[in-house]
Protein backbone atom coordinates (compact mmCIF):
# COMPACT_ATOMS: atom_id res chain seq x y z
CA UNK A 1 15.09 -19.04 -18.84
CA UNK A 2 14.06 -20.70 -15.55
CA UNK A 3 12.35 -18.10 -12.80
CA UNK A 4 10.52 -19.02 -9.85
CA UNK A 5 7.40 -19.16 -12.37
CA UNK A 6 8.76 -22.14 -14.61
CA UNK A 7 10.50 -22.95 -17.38
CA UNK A 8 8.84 -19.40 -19.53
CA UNK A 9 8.00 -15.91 -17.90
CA UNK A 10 4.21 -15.01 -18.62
CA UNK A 11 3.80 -12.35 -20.70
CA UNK A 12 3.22 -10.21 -17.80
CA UNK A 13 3.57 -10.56 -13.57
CA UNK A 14 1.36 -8.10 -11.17
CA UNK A 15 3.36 -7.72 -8.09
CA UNK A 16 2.39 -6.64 -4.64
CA UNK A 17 3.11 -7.05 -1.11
CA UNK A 18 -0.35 -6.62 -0.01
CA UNK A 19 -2.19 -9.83 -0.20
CA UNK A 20 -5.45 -8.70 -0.21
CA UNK A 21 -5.05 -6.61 -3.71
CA UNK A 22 -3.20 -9.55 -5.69
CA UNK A 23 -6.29 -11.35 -5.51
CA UNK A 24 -8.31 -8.00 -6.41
CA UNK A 25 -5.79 -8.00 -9.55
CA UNK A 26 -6.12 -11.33 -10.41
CA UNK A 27 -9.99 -11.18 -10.25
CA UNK A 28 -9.77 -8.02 -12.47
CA UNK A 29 -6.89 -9.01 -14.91
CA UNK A 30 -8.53 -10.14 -18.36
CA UNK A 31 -5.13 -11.59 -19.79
CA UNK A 32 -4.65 -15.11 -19.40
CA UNK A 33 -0.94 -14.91 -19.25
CA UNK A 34 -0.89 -12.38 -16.60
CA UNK A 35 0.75 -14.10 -13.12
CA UNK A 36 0.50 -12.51 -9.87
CA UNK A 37 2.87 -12.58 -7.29
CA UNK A 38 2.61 -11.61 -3.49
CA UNK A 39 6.16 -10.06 -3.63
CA UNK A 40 8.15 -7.40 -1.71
CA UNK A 41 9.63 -4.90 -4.36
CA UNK A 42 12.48 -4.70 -1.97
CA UNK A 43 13.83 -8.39 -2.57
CA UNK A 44 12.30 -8.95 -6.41
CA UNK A 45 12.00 -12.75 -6.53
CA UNK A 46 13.72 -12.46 -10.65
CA UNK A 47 17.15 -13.39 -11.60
CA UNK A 48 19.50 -11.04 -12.71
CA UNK A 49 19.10 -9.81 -16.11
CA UNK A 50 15.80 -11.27 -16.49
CA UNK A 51 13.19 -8.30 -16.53
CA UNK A 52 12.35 -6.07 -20.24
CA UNK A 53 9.78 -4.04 -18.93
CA UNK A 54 8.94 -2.55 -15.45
CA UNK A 55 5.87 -0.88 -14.30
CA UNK A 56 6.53 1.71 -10.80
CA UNK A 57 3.65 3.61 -10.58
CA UNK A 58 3.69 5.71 -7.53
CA UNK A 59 5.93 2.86 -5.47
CA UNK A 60 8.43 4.62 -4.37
CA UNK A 61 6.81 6.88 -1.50
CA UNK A 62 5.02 3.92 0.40
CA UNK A 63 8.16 1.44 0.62
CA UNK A 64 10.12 1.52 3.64
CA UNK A 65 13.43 1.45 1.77
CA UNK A 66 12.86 3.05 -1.73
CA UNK A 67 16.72 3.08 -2.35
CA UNK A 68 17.21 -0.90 -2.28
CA UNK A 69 13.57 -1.27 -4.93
CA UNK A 70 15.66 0.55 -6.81
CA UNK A 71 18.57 -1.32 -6.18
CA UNK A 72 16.68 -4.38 -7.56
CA UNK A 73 14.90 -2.97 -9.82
CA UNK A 74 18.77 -2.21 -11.53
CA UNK A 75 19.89 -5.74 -10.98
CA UNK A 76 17.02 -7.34 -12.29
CA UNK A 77 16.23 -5.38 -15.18
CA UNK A 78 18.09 -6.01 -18.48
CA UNK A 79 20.62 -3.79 -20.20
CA UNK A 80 18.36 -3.08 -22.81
CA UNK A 81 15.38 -3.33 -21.15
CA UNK A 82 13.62 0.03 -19.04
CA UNK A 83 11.35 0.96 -16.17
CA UNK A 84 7.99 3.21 -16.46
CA UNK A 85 8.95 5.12 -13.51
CA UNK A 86 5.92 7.83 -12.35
CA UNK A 87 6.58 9.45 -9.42
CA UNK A 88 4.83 12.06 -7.33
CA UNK A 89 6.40 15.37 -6.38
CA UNK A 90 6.97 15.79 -2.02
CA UNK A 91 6.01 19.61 -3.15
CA UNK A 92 2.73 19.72 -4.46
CA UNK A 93 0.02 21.24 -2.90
CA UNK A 94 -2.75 18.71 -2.35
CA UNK A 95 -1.38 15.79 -1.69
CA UNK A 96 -2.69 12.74 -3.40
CA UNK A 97 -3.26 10.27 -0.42
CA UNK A 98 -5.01 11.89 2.00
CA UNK A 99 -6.47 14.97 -0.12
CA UNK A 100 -5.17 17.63 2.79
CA UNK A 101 -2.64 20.53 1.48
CA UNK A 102 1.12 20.96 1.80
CA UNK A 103 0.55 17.22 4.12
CA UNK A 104 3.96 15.74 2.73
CA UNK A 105 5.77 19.02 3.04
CA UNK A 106 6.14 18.41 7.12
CA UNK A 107 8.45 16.11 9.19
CA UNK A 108 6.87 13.03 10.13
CA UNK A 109 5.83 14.05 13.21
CA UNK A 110 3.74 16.85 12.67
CA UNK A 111 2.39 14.79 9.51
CA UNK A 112 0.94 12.03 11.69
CA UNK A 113 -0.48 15.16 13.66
CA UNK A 114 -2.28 16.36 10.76
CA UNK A 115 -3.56 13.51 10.08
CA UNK A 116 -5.18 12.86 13.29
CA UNK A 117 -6.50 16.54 13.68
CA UNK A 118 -8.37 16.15 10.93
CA UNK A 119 -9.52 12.68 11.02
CA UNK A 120 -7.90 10.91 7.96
CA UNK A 121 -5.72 8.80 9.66
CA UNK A 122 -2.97 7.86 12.84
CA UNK A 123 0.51 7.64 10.65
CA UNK A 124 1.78 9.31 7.72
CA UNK A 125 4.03 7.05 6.62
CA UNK A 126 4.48 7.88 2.75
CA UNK A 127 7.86 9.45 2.12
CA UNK A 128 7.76 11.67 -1.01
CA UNK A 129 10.84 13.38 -2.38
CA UNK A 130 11.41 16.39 -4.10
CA UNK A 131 13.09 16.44 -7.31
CA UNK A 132 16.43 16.79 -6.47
CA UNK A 133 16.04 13.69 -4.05
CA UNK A 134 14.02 11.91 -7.10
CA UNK A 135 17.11 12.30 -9.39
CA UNK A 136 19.35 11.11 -6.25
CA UNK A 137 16.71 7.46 -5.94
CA UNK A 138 17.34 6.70 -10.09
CA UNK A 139 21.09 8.30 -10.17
CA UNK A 140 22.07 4.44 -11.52
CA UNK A 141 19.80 5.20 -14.30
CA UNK A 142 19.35 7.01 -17.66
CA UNK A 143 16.18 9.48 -17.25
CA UNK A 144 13.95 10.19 -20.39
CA UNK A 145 11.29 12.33 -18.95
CA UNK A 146 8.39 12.79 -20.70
CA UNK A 147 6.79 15.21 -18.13
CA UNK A 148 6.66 18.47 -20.51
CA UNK A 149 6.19 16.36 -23.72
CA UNK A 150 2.72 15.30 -22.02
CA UNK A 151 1.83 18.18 -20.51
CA UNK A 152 2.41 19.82 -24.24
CA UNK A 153 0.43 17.11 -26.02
CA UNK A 154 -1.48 14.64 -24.09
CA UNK A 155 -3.54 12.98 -27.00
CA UNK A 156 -0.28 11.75 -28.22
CA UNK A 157 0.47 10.05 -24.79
CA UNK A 158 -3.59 9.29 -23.86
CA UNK A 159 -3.49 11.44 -20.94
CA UNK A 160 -6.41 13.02 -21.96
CA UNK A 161 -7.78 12.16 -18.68
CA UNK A 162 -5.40 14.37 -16.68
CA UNK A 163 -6.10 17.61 -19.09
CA UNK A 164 -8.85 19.67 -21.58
CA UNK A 165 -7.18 20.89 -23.78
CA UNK A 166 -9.93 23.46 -24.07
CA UNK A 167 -10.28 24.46 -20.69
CA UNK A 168 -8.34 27.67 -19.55
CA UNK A 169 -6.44 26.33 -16.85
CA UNK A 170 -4.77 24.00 -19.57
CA UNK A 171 -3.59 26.87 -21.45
CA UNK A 172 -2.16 28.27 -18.08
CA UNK A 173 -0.37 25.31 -17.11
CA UNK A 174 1.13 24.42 -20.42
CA UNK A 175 2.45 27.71 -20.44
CA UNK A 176 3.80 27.84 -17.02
CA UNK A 177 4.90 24.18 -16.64
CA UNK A 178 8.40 24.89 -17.29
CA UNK A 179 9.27 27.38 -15.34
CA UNK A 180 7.55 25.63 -12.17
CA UNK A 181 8.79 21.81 -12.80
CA UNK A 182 10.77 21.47 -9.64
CA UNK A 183 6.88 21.95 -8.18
CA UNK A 184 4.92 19.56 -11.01
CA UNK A 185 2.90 17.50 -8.62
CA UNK A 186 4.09 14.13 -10.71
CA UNK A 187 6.99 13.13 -12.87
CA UNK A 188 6.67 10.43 -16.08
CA UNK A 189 10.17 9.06 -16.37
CA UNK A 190 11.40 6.30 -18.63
CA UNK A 191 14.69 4.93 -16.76
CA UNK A 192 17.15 2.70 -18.75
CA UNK A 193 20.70 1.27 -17.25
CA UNK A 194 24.12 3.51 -17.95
């Protein structure tokens, strides 16, 4: 298969639009046959068909038109092939960014105002989306969410990181997770095409 990359695909491409962190990823990347790209997820530079495994890690919320990367991420991806797709929740409490609580709950307006009354920045220009609105950005996908099934058991998924499974508080949120997911501060989705 020809690609802009030659006559083979490595057997792995970083992409980003910012051109300061591809060279930050290449200069941290220990795999030889890792290529990075300076790219805009919004116009994927891969043919159609070409693509068995993509990575969109908390993307979605900081591209100006999350609807057409997921346009391309449809067209390029193969018919057997599926996206890691994590995505964080517009109703959490703390929001991730900035650290400042219920921040991407407001209009843009009065976000931008936040952030400048309390010093952490002039825009807010992330656009999170609640569930609901999630399931509307992948509705040309198959969703196998694995949300609950790490929550339940993260050894089997290494996510230790995100809970103790001694602690107290884990007991309280695997119990309660269910009941509150349309509020879980981030969803682990697996898409594949219909």
């Amino acid at each position: 298969m020809t690609s802009l990359l030659g006559e083979h695909f490595p057997l792995a491409i970083g992409m980003d639009i910012d051109q300061e962190a591809v060279p930050r990823g290449k200069g941290s990347s220990p795999a030889s046959r890792v290529h990075f790209l300076i790219a805009d997820s919004m116009i994927l530079p891969f043919q159609n068909d070409s693509v068995d495994v993509i990575v969109c890690n908390h993307v979605y919320e900081h591209v100006p038109d999350a609807n057409l990367m997921m346009e391309e991420i449809c067209r390029v991806l193969k018919k057997e092939g599926c996206c890691y797709f994590s995505a964080g929740n517009k109703y959490v409490i703390m929001e991730g960014h900035y650290r400042l609580p219920f921040l991407s709950w407001l209009p843009d307006p009065l976000g931008s105002l936040y952030l400048k009354i309390t010093g952490k920045g002039n825009s807010y220009y992330e656009r999170h989306l609640s569930l609901r609105g999630l399931k509307r950005l992948v509705n040309k996908f198959q969703i196998h969410d694995y949300t609950l099934s790490i929550i339940r058991d993260p050894e089997k998924f290494c996510a230790t990181d995100l809970f103790n499974r001694k602690s107290f508080s884990y007991r309280w949120i695997r119990r309660i997770a269910p009941y509150f997911y349309p509020w879980i501060p981030t969803y682990i989705w697996v898409l594949t095409k219909k």
